[in-house]
Protein backbone atom coordinates (compact mmCIF):
# COMPACT_ATOMS: atom_id res chain seq x y z
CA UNK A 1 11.73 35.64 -10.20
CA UNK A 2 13.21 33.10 -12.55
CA UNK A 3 13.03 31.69 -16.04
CA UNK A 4 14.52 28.01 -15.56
CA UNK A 5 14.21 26.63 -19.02
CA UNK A 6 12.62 27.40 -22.26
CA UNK A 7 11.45 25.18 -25.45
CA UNK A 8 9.92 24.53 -28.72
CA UNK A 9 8.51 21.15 -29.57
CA UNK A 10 6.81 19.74 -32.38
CA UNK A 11 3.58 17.77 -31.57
CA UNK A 12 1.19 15.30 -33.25
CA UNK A 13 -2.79 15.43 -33.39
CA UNK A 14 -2.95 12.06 -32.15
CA UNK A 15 -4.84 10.33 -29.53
CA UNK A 16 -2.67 10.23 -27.13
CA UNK A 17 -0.51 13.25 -28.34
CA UNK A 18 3.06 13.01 -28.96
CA UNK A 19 5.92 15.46 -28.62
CA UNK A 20 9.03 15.17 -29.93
CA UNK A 21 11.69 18.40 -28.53
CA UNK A 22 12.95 20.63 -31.33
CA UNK A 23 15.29 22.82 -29.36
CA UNK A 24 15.94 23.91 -25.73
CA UNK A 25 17.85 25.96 -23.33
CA UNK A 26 18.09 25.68 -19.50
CA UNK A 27 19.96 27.73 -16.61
CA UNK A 28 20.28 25.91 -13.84
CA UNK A 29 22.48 27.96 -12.30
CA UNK A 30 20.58 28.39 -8.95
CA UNK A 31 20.47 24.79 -8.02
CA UNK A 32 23.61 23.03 -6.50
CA UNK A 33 26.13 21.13 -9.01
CA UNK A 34 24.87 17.62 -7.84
CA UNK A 35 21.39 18.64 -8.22
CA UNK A 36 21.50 20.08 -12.07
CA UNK A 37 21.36 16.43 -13.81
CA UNK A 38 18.35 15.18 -11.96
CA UNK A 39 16.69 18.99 -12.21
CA UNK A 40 17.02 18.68 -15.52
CA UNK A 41 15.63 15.67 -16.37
CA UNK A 42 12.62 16.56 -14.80
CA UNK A 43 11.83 19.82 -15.91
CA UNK A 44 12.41 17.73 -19.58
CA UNK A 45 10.03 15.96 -18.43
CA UNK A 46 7.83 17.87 -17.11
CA UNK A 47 8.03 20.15 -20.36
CA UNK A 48 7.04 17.49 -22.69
CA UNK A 49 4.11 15.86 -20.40
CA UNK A 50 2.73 19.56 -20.52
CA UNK A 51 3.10 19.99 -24.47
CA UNK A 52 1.25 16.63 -24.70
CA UNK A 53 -1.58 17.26 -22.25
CA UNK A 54 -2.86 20.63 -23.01
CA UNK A 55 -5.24 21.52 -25.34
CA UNK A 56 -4.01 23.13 -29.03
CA UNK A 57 -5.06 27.11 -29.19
CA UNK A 58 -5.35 27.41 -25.43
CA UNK A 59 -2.79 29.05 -23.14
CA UNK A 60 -2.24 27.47 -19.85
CA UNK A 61 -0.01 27.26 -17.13
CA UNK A 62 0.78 24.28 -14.20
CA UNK A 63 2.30 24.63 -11.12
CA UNK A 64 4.19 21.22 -10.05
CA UNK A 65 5.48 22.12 -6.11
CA UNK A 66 7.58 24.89 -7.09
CA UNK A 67 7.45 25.48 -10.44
CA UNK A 68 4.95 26.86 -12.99
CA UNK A 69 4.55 25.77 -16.87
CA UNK A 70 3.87 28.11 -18.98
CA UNK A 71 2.66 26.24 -22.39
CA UNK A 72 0.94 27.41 -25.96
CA UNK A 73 0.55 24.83 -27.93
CA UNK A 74 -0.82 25.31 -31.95
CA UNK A 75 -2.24 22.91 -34.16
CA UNK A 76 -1.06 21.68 -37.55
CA UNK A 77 -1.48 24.39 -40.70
CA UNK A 78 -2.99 20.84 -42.40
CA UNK A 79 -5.49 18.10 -40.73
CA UNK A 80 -3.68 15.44 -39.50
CA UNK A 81 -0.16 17.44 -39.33
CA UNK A 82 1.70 18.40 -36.44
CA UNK A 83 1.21 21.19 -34.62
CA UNK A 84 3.87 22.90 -32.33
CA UNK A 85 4.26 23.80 -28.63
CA UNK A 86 6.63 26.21 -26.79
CA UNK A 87 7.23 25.54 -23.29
CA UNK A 88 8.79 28.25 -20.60
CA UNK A 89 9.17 26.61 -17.09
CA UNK A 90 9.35 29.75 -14.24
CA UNK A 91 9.36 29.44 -10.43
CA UNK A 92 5.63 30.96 -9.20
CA UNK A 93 6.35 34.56 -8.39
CA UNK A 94 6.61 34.96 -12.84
CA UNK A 95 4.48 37.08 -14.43
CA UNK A 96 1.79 35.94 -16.88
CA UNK A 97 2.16 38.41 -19.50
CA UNK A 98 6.23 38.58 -20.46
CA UNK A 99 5.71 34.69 -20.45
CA UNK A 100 2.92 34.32 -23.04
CA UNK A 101 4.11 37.32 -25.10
CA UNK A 102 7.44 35.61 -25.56
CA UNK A 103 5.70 31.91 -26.14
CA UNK A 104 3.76 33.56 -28.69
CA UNK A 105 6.32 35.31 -30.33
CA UNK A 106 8.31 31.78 -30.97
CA UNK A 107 5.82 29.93 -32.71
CA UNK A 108 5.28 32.97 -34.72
CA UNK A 109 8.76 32.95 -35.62
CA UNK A 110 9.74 29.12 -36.00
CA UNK A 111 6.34 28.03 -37.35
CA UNK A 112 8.28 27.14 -40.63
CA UNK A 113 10.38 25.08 -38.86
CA UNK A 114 7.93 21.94 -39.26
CA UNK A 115 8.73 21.87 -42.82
CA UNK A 116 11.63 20.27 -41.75
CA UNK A 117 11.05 17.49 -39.70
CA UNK A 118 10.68 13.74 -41.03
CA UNK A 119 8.26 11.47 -41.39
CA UNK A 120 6.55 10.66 -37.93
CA UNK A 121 7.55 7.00 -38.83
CA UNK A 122 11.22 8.00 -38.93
CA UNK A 123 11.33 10.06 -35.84
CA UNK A 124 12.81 8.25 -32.40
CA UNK A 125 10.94 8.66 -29.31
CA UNK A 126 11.11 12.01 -27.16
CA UNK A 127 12.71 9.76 -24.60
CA UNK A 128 15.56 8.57 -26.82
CA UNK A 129 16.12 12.61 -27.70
CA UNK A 130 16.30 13.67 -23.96
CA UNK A 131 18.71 10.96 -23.12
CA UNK A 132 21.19 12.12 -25.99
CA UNK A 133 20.43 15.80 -24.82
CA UNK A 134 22.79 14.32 -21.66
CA UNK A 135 25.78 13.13 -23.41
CA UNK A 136 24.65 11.90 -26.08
CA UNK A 137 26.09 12.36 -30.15
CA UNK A 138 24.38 15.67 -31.34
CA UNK A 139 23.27 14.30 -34.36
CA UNK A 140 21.85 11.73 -33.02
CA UNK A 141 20.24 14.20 -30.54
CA UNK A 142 19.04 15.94 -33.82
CA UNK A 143 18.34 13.01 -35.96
CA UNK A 144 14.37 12.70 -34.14
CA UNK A 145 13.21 16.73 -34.77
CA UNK A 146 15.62 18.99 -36.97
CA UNK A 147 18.70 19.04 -38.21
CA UNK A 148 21.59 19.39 -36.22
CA UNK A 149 22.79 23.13 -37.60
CA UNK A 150 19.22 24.36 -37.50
CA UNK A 151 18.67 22.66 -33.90
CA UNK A 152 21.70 24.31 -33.01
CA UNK A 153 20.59 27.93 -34.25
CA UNK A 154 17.17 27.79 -32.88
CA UNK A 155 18.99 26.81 -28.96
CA UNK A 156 21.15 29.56 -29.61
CA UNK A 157 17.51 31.76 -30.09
CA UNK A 158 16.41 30.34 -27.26
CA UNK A 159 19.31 30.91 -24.73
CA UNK A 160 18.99 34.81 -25.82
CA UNK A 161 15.35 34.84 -24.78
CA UNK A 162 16.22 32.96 -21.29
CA UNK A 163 18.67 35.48 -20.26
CA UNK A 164 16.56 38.22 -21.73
CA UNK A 165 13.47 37.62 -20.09
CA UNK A 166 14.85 36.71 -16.28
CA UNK A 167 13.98 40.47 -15.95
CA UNK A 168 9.86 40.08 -16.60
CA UNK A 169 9.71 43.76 -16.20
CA UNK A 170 12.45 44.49 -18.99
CA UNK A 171 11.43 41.85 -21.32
CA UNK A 172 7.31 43.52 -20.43
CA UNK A 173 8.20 46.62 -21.36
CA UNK A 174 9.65 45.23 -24.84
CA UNK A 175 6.45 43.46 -25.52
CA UNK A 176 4.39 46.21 -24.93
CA UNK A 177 4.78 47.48 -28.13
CA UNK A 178 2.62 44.35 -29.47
CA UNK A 179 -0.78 43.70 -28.84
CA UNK A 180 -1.80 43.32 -24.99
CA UNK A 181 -2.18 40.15 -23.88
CA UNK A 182 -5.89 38.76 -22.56
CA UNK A 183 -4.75 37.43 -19.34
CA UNK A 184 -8.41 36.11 -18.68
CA UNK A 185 -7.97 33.27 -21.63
CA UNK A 186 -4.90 31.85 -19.99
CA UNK A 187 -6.21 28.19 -17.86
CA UNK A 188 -4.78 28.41 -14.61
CA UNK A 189 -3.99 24.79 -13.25
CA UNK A 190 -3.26 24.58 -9.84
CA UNK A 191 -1.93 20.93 -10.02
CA UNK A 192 -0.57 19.17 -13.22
CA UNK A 193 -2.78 16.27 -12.09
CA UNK A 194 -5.55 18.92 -13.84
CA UNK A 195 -4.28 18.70 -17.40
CA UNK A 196 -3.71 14.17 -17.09
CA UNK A 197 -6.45 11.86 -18.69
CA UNK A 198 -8.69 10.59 -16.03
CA UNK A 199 -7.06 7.88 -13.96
CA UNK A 200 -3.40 9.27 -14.24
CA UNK A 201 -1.23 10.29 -11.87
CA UNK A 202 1.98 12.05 -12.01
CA UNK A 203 4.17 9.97 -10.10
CA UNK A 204 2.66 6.63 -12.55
CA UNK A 205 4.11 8.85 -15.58
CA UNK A 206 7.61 9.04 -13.53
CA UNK A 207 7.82 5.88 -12.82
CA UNK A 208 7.42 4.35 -16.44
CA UNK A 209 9.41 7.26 -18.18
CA UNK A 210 12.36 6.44 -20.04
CA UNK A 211 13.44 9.63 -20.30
CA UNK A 212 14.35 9.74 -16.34
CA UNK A 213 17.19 8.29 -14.87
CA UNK A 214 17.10 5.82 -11.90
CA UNK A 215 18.63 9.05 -10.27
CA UNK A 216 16.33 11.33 -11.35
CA UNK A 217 13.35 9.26 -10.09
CA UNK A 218 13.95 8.94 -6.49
CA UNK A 219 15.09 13.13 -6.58
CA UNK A 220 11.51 13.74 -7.83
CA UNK A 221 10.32 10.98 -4.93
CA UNK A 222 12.48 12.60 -2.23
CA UNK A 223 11.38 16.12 -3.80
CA UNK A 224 7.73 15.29 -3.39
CA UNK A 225 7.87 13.65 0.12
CA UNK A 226 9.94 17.55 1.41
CA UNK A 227 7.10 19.19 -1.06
CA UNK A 228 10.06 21.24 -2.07
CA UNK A 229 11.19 20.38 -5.45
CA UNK A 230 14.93 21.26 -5.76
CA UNK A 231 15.98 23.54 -3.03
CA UNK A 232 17.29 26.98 -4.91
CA UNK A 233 21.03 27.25 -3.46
């Protein structure tokens, strides 16, 4: 079992939604060197598209080949504010329970965090965010969802919780002290072509994102064609 990245974004009640990434924290570790850019990317991507798609107060989880999504997503405390989402992206053998229990427990703890971000007018795109996430200035990287020295403390959070909770039985038997999970509320979708508006298809989204490289668009192609997303070295 494996926890392959983990994150907290702010989103908008809008129509379409909008999510802009406050913090997050991969390990890529399993996948080859050349692969890690374009892996990525994707699961970037695929975190966001998630965040944006599912419904607020309603656990759910997508598989995409071989992954699974794991997303809560909250509305805003006010009308017409922004709610948040937090994101953990697992292959499919992970549990239900140490994943929800720990995506729960972050929005408990950083719900305060939306008191800091700016004006919806002044934020950049997501896409603009992921691409400084890859090289980019920090600030910069910062400049869309929180400041850089709190952006920087809640990755540090989230990195603990990644290597904490790649043993689901470990991180279970933590939890268990809280209140037991209702596995029966989480929506299982099989596909993430379940959670898209009518009419959309993934590999539409892929193809107009700005957030994916020219490289990381024919790896999700090639990916898709061996129905084995990213080979685990």
């Amino acid at each position: 079992m494996k926890v392959y990245s983990l994150s907290l974004l702010s989103v908008t009640p809008t129509t379409p939604a909008q999510a802009t990434l406050l913090g997050t924290s991969q390990d890529l570790s399993s996948f080859s060197f050349y692969q890690r850019s374009s892996v990525g990317e994707f699961m970037t991507f695929f975190t966001k598209t998630v965040a944006e798609r599912t419904p607020a107060n309603q656990p759910s989880s997508v598989e995409e080949n071989n992954y699974k999504a794991h997303v809560f997503r909250t509305s805003g405390r006010q009308a017409g504010s922004p709610g948040m989402a937090a994101v953990m992206i697992t292959d499919l053998e992970y549990p239900y329970r140490p994943a929800f229990s720990l995506l729960t427990k972050l929005l408990d703890e950083h719900t305060a965090l939306l008191n800091n971000l700016p004006a919806a007018s002044a934020a950049p795109s997501f896409g603009s965010a992921s691409a400084n996430a890859f090289g980019g200035n920090p600030s910069q990287a910062a400049a869309g969802g929180l400041p850089p020295a709190q952006k920087g403390k809640l990755e540090g959070t989230l990195a603990g919780y990644l290597s904490k909770y790649q043993d689901p039985k470990q991180a279970d038997t933590i939890m268990k002290v809280q209140k037991e999970l209702d596995e029966t509320k989480i929506v299982l979708h099989k596909t993430i072509e379940s959670v898209l508006e009518r009419g959309e298809k993934l590999d539409n989204l892929v193809e107009r994102s700005n957030a994916l490289s020219a490289q990381s668009k024919m790896f999700y192609k090639t990916a898709k064609k061996q129905n084995s997303c990213c080979v685990v070295m």
